[in-house]
PDB file of N, CA and C in Angstrom:
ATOM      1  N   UNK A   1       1.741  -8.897  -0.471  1.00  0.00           N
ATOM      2  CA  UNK A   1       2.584  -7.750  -0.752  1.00  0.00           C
ATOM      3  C   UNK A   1       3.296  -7.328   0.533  1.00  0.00           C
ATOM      4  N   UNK A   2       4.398  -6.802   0.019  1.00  0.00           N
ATOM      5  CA  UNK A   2       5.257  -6.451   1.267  1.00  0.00           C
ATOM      6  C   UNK A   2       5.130  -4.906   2.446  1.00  0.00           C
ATOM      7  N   UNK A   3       5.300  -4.634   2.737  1.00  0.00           N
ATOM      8  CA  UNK A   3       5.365  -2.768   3.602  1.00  0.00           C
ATOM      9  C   UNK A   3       5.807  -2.138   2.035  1.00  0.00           C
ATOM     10  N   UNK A   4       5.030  -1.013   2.400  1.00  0.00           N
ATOM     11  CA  UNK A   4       5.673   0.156   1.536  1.00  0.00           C
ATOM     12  C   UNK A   4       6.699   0.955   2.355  1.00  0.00           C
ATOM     13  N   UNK A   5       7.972   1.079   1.612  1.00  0.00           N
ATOM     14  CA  UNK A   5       9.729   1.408   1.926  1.00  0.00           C
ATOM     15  C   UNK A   5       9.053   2.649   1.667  1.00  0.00           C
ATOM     16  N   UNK A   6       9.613   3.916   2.321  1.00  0.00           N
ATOM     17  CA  UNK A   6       9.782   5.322   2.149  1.00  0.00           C
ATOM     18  C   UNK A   6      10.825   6.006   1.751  1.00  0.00           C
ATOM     19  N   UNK A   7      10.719   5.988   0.792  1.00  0.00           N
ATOM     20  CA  UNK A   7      12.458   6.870   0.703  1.00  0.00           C
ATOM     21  C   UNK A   7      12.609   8.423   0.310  1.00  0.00           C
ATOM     22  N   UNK A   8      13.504   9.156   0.677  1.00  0.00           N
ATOM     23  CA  UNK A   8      13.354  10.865  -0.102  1.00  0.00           C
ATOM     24  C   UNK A   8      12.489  11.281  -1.275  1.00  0.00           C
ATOM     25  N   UNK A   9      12.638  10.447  -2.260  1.00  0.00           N
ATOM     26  CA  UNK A   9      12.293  10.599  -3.532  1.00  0.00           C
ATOM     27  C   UNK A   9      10.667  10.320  -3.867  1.00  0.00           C
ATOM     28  N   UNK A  10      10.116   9.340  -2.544  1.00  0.00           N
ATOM     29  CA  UNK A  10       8.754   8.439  -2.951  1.00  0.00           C
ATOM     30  C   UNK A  10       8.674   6.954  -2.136  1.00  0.00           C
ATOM     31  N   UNK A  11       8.433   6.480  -2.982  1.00  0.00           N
ATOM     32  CA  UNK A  11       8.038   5.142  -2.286  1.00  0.00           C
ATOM     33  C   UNK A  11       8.034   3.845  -2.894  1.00  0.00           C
ATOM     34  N   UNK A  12       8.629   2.685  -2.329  1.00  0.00           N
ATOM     35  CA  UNK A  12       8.273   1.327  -3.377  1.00  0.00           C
ATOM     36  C   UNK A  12       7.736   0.340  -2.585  1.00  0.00           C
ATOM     37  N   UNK A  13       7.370  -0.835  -3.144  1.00  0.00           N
ATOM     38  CA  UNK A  13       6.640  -1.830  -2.607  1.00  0.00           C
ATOM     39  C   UNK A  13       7.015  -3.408  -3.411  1.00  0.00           C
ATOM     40  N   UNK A  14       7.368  -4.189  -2.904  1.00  0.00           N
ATOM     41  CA  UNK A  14       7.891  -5.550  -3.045  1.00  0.00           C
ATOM     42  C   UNK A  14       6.445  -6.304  -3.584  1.00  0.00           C
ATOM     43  N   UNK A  15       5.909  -6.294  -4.885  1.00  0.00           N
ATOM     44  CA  UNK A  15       4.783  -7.265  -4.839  1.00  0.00           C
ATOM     45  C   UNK A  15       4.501  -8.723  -5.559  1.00  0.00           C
ATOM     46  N   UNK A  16       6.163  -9.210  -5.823  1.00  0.00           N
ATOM     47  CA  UNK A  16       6.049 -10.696  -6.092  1.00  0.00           C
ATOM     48  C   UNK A  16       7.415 -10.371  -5.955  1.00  0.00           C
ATOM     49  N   UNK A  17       8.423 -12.018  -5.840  1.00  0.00           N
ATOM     50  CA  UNK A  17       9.920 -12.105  -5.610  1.00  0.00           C
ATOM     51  C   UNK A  17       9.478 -13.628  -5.488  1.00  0.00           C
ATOM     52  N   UNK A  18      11.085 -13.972  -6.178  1.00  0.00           N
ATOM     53  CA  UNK A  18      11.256 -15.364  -6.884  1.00  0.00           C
ATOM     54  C   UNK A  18      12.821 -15.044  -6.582  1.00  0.00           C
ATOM     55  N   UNK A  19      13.515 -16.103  -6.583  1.00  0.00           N
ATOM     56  CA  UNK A  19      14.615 -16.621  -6.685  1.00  0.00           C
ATOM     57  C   UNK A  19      15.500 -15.585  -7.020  1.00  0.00           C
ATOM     58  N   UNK A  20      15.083 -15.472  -8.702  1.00  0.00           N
ATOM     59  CA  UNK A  20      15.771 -14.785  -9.598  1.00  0.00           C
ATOM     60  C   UNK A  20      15.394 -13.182 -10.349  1.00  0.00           C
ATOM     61  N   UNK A  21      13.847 -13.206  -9.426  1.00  0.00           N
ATOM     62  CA  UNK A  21      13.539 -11.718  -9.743  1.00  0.00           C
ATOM     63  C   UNK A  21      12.859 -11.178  -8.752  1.00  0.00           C
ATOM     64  N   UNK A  22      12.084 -10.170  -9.369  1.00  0.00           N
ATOM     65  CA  UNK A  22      11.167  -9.230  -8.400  1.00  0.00           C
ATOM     66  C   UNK A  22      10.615  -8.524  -8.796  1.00  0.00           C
ATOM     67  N   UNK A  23       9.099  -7.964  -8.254  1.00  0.00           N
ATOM     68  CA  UNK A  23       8.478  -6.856  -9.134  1.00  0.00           C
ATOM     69  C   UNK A  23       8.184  -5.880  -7.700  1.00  0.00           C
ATOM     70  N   UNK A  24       8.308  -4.613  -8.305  1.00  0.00           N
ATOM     71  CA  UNK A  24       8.058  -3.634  -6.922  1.00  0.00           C
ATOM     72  C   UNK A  24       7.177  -2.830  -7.957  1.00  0.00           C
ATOM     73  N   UNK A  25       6.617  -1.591  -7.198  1.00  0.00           N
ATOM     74  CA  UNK A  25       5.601  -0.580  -7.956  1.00  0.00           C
ATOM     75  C   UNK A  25       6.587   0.318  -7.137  1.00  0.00           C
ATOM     76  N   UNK A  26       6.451   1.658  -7.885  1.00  0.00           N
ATOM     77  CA  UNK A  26       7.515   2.723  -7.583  1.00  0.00           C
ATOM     78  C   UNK A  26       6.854   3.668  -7.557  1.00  0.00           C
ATOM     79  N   UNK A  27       6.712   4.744  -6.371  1.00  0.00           N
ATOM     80  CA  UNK A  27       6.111   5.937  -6.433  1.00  0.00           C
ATOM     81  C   UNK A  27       7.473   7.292  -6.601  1.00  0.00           C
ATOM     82  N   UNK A  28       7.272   7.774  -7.805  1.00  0.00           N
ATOM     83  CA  UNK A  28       8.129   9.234  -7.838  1.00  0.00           C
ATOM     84  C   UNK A  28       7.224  10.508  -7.081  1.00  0.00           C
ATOM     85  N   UNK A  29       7.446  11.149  -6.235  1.00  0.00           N
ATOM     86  CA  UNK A  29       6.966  12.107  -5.788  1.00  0.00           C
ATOM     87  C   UNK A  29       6.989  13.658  -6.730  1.00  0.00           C
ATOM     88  N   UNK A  30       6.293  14.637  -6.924  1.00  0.00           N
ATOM     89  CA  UNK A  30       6.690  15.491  -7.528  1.00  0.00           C
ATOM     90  C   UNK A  30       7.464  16.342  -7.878  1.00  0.00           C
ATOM     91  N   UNK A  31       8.545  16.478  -8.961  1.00  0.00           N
ATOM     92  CA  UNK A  31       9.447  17.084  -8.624  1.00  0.00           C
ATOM     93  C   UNK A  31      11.101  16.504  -7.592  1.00  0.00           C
ATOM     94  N   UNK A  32      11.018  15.558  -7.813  1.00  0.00           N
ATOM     95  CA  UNK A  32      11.752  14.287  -7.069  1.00  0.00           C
ATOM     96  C   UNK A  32      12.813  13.431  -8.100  1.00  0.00           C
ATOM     97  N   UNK A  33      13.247  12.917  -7.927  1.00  0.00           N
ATOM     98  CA  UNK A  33      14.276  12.101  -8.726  1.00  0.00           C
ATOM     99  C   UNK A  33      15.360  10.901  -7.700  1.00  0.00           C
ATOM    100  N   UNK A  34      15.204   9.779  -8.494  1.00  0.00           N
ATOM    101  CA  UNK A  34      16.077   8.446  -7.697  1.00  0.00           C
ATOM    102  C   UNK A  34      17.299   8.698  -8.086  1.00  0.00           C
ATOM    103  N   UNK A  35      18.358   8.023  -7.412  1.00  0.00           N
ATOM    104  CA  UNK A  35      19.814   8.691  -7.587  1.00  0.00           C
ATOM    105  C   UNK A  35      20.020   7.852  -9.119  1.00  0.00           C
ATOM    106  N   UNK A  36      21.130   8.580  -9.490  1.00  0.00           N
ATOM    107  CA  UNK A  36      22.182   8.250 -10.985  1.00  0.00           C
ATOM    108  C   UNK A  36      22.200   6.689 -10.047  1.00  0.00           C
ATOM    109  N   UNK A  37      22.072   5.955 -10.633  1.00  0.00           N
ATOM    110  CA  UNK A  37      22.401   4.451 -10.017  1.00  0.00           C
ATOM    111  C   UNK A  37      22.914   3.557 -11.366  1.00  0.00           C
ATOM    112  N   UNK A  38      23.628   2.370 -11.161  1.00  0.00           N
ATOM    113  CA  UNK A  38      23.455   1.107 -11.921  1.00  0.00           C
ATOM    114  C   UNK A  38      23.650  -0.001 -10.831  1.00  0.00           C
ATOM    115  N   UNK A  39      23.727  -1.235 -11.191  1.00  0.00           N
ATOM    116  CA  UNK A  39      23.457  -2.448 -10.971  1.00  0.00           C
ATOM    117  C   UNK A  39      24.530  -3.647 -11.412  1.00  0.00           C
ATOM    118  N   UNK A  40      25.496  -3.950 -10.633  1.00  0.00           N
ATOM    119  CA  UNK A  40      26.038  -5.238 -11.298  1.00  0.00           C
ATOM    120  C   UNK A  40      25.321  -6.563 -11.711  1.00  0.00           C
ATOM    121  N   UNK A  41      24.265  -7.008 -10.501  1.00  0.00           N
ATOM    122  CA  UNK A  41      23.965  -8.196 -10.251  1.00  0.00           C
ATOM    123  C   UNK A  41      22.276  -8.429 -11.254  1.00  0.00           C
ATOM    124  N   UNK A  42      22.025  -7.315 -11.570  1.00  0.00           N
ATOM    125  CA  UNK A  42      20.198  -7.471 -12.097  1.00  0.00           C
ATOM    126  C   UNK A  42      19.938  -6.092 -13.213  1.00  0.00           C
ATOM    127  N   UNK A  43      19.004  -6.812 -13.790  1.00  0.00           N
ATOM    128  CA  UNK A  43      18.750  -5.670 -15.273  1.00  0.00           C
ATOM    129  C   UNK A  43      17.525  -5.337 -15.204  1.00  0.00           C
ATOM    130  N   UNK A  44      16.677  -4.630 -15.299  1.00  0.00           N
ATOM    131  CA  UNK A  44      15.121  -4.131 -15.218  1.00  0.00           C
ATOM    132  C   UNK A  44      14.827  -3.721 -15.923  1.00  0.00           C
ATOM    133  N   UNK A  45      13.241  -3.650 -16.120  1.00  0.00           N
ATOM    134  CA  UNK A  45      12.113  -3.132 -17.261  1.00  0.00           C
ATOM    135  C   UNK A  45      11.672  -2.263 -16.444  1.00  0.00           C
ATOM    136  N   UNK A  46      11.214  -1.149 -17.167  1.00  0.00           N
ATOM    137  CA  UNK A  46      10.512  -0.208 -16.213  1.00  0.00           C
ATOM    138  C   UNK A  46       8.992  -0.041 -17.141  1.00  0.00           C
ATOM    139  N   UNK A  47       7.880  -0.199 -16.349  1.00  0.00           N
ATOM    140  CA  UNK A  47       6.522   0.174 -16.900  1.00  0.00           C
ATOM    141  C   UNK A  47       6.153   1.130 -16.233  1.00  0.00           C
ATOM    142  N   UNK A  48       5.622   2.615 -17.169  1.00  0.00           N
ATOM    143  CA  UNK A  48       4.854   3.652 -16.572  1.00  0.00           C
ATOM    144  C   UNK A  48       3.494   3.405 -16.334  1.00  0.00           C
ATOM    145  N   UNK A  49       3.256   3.235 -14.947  1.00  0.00           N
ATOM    146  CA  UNK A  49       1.368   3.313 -15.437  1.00  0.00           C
ATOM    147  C   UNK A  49       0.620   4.503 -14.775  1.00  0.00           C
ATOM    148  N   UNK A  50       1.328   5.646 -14.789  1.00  0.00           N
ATOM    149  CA  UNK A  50       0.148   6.575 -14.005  1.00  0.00           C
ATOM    150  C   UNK A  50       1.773   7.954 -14.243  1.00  0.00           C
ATOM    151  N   UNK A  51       1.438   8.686 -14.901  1.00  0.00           N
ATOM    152  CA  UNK A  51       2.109  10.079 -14.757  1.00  0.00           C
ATOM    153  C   UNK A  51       3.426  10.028 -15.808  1.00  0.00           C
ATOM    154  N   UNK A  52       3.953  11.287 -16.060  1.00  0.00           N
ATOM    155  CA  UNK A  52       4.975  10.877 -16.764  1.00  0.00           C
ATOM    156  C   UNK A  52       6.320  11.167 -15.904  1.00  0.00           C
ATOM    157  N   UNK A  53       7.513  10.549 -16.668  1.00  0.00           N
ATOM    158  CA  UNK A  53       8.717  10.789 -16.421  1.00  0.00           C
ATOM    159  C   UNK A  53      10.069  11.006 -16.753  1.00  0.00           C
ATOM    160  N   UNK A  54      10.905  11.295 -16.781  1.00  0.00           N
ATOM    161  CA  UNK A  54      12.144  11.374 -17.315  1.00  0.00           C
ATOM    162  C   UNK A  54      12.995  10.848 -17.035  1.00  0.00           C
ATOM    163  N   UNK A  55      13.534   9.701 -17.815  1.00  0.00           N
ATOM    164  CA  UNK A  55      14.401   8.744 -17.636  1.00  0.00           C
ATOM    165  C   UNK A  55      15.879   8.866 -18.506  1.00  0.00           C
ATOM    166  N   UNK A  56      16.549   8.637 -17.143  1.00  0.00           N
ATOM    167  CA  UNK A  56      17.723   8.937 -17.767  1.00  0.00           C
ATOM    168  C   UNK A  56      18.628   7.484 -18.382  1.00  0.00           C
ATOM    169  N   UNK A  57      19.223   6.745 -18.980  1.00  0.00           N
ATOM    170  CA  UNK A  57      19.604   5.965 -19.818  1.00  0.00           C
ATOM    171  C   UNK A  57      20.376   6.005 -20.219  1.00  0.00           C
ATOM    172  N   UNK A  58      22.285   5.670 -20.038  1.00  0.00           N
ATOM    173  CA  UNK A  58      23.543   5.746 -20.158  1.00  0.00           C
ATOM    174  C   UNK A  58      23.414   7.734 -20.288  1.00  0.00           C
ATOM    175  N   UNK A  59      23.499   7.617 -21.488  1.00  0.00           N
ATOM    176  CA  UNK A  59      24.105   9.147 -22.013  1.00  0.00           C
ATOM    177  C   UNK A  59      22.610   9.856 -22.508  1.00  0.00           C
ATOM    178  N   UNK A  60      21.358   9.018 -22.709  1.00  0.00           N
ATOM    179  CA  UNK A  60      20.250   9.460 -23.387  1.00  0.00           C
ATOM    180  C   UNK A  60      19.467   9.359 -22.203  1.00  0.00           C
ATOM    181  N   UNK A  61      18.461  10.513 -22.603  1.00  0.00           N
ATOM    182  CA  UNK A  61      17.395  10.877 -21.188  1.00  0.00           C
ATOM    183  C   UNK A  61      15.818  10.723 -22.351  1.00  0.00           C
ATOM    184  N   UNK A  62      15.254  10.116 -21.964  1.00  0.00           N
ATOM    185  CA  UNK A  62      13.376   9.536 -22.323  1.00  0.00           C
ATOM    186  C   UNK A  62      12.694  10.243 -21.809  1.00  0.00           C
ATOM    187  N   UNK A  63      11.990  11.138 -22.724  1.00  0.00           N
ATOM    188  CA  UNK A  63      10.737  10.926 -21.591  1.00  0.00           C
ATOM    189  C   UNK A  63       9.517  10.050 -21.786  1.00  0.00           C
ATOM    190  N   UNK A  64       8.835   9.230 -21.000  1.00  0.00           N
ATOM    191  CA  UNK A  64       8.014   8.348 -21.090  1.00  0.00           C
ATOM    192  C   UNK A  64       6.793   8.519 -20.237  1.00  0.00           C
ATOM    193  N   UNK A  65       5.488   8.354 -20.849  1.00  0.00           N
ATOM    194  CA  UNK A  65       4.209   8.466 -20.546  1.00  0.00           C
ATOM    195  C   UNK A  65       3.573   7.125 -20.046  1.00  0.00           C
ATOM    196  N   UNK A  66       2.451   7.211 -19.389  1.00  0.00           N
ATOM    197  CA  UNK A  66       1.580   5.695 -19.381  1.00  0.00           C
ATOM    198  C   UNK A  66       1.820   5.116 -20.575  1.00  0.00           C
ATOM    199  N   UNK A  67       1.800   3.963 -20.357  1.00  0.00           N
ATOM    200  CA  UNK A  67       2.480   2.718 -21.442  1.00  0.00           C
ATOM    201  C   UNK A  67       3.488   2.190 -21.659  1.00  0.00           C
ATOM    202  N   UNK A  68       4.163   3.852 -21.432  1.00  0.00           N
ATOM    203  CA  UNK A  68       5.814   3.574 -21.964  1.00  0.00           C
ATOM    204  C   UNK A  68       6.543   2.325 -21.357  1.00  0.00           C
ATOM    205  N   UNK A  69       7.613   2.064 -21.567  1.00  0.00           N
ATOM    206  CA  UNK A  69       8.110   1.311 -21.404  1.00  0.00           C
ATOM    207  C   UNK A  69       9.850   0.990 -21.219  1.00  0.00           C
ATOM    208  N   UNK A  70      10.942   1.188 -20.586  1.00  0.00           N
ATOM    209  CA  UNK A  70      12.401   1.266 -21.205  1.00  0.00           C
ATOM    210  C   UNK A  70      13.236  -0.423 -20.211  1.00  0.00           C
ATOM    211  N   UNK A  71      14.185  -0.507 -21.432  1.00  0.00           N
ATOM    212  CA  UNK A  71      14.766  -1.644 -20.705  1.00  0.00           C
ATOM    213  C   UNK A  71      16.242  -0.851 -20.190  1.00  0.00           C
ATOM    214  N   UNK A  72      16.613  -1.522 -18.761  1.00  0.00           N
ATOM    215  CA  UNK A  72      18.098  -1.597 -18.119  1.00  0.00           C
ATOM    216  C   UNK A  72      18.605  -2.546 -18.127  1.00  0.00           C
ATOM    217  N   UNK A  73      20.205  -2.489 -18.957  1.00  0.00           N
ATOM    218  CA  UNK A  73      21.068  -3.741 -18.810  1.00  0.00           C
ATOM    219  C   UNK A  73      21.566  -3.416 -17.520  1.00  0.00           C
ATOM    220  N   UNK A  74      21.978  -4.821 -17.240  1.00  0.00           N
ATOM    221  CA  UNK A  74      23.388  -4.469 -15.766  1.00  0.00           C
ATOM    222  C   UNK A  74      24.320  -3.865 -16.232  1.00  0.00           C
ATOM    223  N   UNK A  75      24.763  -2.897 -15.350  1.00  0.00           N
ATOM    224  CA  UNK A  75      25.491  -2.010 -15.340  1.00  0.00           C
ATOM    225  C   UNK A  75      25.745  -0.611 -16.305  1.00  0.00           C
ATOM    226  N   UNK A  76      24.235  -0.431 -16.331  1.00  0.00           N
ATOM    227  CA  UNK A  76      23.806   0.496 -17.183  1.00  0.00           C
ATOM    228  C   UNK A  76      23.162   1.304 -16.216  1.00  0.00           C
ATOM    229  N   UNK A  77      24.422   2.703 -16.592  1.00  0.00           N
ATOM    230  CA  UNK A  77      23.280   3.733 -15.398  1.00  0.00           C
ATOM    231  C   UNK A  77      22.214   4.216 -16.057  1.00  0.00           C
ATOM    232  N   UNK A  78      21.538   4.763 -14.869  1.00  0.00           N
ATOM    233  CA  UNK A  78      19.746   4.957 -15.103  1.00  0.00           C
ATOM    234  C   UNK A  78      19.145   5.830 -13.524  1.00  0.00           C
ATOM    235  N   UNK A  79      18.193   6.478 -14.564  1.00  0.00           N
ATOM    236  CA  UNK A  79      17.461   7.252 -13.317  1.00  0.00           C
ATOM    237  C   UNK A  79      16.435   7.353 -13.745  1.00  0.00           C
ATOM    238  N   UNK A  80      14.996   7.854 -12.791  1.00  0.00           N
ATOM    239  CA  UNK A  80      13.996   8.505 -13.232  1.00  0.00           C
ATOM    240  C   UNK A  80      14.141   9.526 -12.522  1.00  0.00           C
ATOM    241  N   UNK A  81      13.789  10.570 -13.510  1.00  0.00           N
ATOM    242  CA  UNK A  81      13.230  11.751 -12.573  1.00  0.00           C
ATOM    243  C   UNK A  81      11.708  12.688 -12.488  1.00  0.00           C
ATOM    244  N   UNK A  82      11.271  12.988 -11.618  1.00  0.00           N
ATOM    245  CA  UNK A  82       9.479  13.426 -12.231  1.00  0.00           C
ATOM    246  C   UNK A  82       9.939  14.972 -11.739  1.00  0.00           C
ATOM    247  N   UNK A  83       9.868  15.452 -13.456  1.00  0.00           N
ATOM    248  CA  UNK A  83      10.088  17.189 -13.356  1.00  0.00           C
ATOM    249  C   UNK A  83       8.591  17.653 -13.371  1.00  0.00           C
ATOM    250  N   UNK A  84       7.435  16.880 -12.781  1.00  0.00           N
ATOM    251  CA  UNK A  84       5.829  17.257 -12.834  1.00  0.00           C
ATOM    252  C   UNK A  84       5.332  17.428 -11.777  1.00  0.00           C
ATOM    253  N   UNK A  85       4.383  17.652 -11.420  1.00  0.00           N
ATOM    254  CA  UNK A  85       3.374  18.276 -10.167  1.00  0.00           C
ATOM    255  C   UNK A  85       2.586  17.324  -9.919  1.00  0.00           C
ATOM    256  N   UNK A  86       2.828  15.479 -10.574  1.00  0.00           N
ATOM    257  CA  UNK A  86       1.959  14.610 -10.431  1.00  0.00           C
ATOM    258  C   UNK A  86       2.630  13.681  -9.936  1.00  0.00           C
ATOM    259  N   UNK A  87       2.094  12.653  -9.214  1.00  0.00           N
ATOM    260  CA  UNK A  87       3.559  11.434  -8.963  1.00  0.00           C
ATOM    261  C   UNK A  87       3.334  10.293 -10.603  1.00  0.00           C
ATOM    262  N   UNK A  88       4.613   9.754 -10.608  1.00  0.00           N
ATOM    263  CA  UNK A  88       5.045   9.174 -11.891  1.00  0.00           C
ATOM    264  C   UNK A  88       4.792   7.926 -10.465  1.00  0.00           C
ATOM    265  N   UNK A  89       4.290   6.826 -11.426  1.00  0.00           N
ATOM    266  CA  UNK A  89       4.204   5.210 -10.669  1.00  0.00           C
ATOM    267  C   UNK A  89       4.649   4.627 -11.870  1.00  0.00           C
ATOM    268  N   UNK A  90       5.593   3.438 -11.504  1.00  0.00           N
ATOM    269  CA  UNK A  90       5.841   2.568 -12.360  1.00  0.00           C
ATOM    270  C   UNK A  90       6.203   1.112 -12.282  1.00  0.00           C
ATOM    271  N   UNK A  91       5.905   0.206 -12.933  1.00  0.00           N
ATOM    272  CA  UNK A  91       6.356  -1.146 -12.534  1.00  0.00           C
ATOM    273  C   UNK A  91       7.937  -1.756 -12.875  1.00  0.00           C
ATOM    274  N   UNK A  92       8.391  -1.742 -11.672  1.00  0.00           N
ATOM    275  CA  UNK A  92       9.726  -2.593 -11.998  1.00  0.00           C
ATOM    276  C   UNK A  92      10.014  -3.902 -11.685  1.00  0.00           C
ATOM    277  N   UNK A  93      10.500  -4.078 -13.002  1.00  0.00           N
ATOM    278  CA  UNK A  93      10.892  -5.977 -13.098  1.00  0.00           C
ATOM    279  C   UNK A  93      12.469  -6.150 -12.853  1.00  0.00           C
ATOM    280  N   UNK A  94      12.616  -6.632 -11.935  1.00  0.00           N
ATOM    281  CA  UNK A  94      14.083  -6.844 -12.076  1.00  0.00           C
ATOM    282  C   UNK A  94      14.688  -8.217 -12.137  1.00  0.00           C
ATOM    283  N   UNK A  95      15.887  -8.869 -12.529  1.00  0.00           N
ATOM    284  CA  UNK A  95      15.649  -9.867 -13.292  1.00  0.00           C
ATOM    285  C   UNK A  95      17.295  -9.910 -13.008  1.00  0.00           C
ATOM    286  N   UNK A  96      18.310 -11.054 -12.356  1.00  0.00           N
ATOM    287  CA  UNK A  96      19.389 -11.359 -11.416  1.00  0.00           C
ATOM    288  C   UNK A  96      19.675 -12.339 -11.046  1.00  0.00           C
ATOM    289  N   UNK A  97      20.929 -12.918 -10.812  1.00  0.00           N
ATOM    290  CA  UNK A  97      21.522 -13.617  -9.576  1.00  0.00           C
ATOM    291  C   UNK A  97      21.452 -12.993  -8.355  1.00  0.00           C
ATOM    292  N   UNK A  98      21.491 -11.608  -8.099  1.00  0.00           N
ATOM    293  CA  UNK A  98      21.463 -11.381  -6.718  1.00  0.00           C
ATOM    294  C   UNK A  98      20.562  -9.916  -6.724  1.00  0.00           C
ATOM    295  N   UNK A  99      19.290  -9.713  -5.670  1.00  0.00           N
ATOM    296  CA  UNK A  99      18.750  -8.231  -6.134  1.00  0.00           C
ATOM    297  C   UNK A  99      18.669  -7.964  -4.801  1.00  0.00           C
ATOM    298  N   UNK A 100      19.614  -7.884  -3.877  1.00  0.00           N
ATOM    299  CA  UNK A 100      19.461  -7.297  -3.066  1.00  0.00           C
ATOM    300  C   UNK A 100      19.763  -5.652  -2.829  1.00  0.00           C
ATOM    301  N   UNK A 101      18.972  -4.416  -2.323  1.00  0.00           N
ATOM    302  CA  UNK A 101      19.462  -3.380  -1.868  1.00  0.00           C
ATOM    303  C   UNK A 101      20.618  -2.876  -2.358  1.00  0.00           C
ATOM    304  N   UNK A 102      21.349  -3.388  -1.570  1.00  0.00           N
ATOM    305  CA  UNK A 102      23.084  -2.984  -1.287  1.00  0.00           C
ATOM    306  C   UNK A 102      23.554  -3.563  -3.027  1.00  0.00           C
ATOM    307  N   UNK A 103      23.194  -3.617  -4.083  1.00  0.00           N
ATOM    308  CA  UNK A 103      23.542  -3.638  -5.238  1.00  0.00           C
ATOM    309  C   UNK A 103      23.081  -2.362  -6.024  1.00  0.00           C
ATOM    310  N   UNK A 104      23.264  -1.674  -5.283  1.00  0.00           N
ATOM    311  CA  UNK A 104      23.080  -0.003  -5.974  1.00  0.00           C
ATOM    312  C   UNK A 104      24.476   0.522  -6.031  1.00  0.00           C
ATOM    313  N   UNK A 105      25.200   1.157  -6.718  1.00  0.00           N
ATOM    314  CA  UNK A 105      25.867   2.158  -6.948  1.00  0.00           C
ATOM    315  C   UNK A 105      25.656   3.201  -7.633  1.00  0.00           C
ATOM    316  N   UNK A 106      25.421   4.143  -6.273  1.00  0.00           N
ATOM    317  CA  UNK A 106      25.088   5.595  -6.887  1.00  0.00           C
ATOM    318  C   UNK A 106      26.273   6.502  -7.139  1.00  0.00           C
ATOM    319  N   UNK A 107      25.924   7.105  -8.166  1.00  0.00           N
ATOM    320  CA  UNK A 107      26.714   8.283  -8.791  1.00  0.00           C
ATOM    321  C   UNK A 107      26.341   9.298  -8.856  1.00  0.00           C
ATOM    322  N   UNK A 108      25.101  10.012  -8.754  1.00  0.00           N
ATOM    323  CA  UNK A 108      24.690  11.473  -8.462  1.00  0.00           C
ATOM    324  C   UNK A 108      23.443  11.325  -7.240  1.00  0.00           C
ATOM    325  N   UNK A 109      23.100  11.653  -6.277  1.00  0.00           N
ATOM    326  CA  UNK A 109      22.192  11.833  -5.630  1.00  0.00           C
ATOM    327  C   UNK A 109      21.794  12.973  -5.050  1.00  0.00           C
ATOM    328  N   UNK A 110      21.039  13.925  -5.111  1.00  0.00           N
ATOM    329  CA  UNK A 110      20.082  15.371  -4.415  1.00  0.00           C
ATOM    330  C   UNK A 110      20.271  15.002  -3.232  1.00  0.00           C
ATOM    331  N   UNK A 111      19.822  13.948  -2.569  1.00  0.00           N
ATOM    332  CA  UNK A 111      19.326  13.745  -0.862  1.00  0.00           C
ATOM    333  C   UNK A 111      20.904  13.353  -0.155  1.00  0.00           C
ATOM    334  N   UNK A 112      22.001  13.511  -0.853  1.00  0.00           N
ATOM    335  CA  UNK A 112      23.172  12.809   0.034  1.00  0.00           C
ATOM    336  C   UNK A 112      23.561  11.300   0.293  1.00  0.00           C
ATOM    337  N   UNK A 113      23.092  10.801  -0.142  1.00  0.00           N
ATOM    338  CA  UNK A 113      23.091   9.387  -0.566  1.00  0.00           C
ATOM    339  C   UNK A 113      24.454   8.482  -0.867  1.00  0.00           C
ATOM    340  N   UNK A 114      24.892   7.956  -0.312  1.00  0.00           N
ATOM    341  CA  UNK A 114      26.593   7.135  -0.849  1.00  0.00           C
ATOM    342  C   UNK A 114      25.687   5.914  -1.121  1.00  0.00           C
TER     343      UNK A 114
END
């Protein structure tokens, strides 16, 4: 497994990568939220396994518990946000020709974020 990344919102961690995908574990901090983002290059599954969250999904917002589960096409915006006092963890699969970083385009961010 890779370093755990720190970011405003929480935290992720790189714990398999292949060619064409990747799985990270995602920590939402309480009360926290990842920017309005989509993705040209890669599409993701998101698995909740510990807290709940609110996921936002083109025009429709989820909320999803342990178990849950939601799919992202490319270029489908998406967020989570944890409106709770617990951290939300979740598994992301992402699944691409290219998943690097710099394939984010954000559209709303709290922390200032381009």
């Amino acid at each position: 497994m890779e370093e755990i990344v720190k970011r405003p919102w929480g935290t992720y961690q790189t714990i398999l990568r292949g060619e064409t995908y990747q799985v990270k574990k995602i920590v939402v901090y309480p009360n926290s939220q990842l920017s309005l983002q989509s993705h040209n290059h890669r599409a993701e599954q998101w698995v909740i396994v510990e807290g709940e969250g609110t996921v936002t999904l083109g025009d429709k917002e989820l909320k999803l518990k342990k178990g849950d589960n939601v799919s992202i096409a490319v270029k489908e915006k998406h967020r989570m946000s944890n409106f709770t006092n617990s951290e939300v963890v979740f598994i992301e699969v992402q699944n691409g020709d290219y998943l690097g970083e710099d394939d984010i385009i954000r559209y709303e961010d709290i922390y200032g974020r381009k």
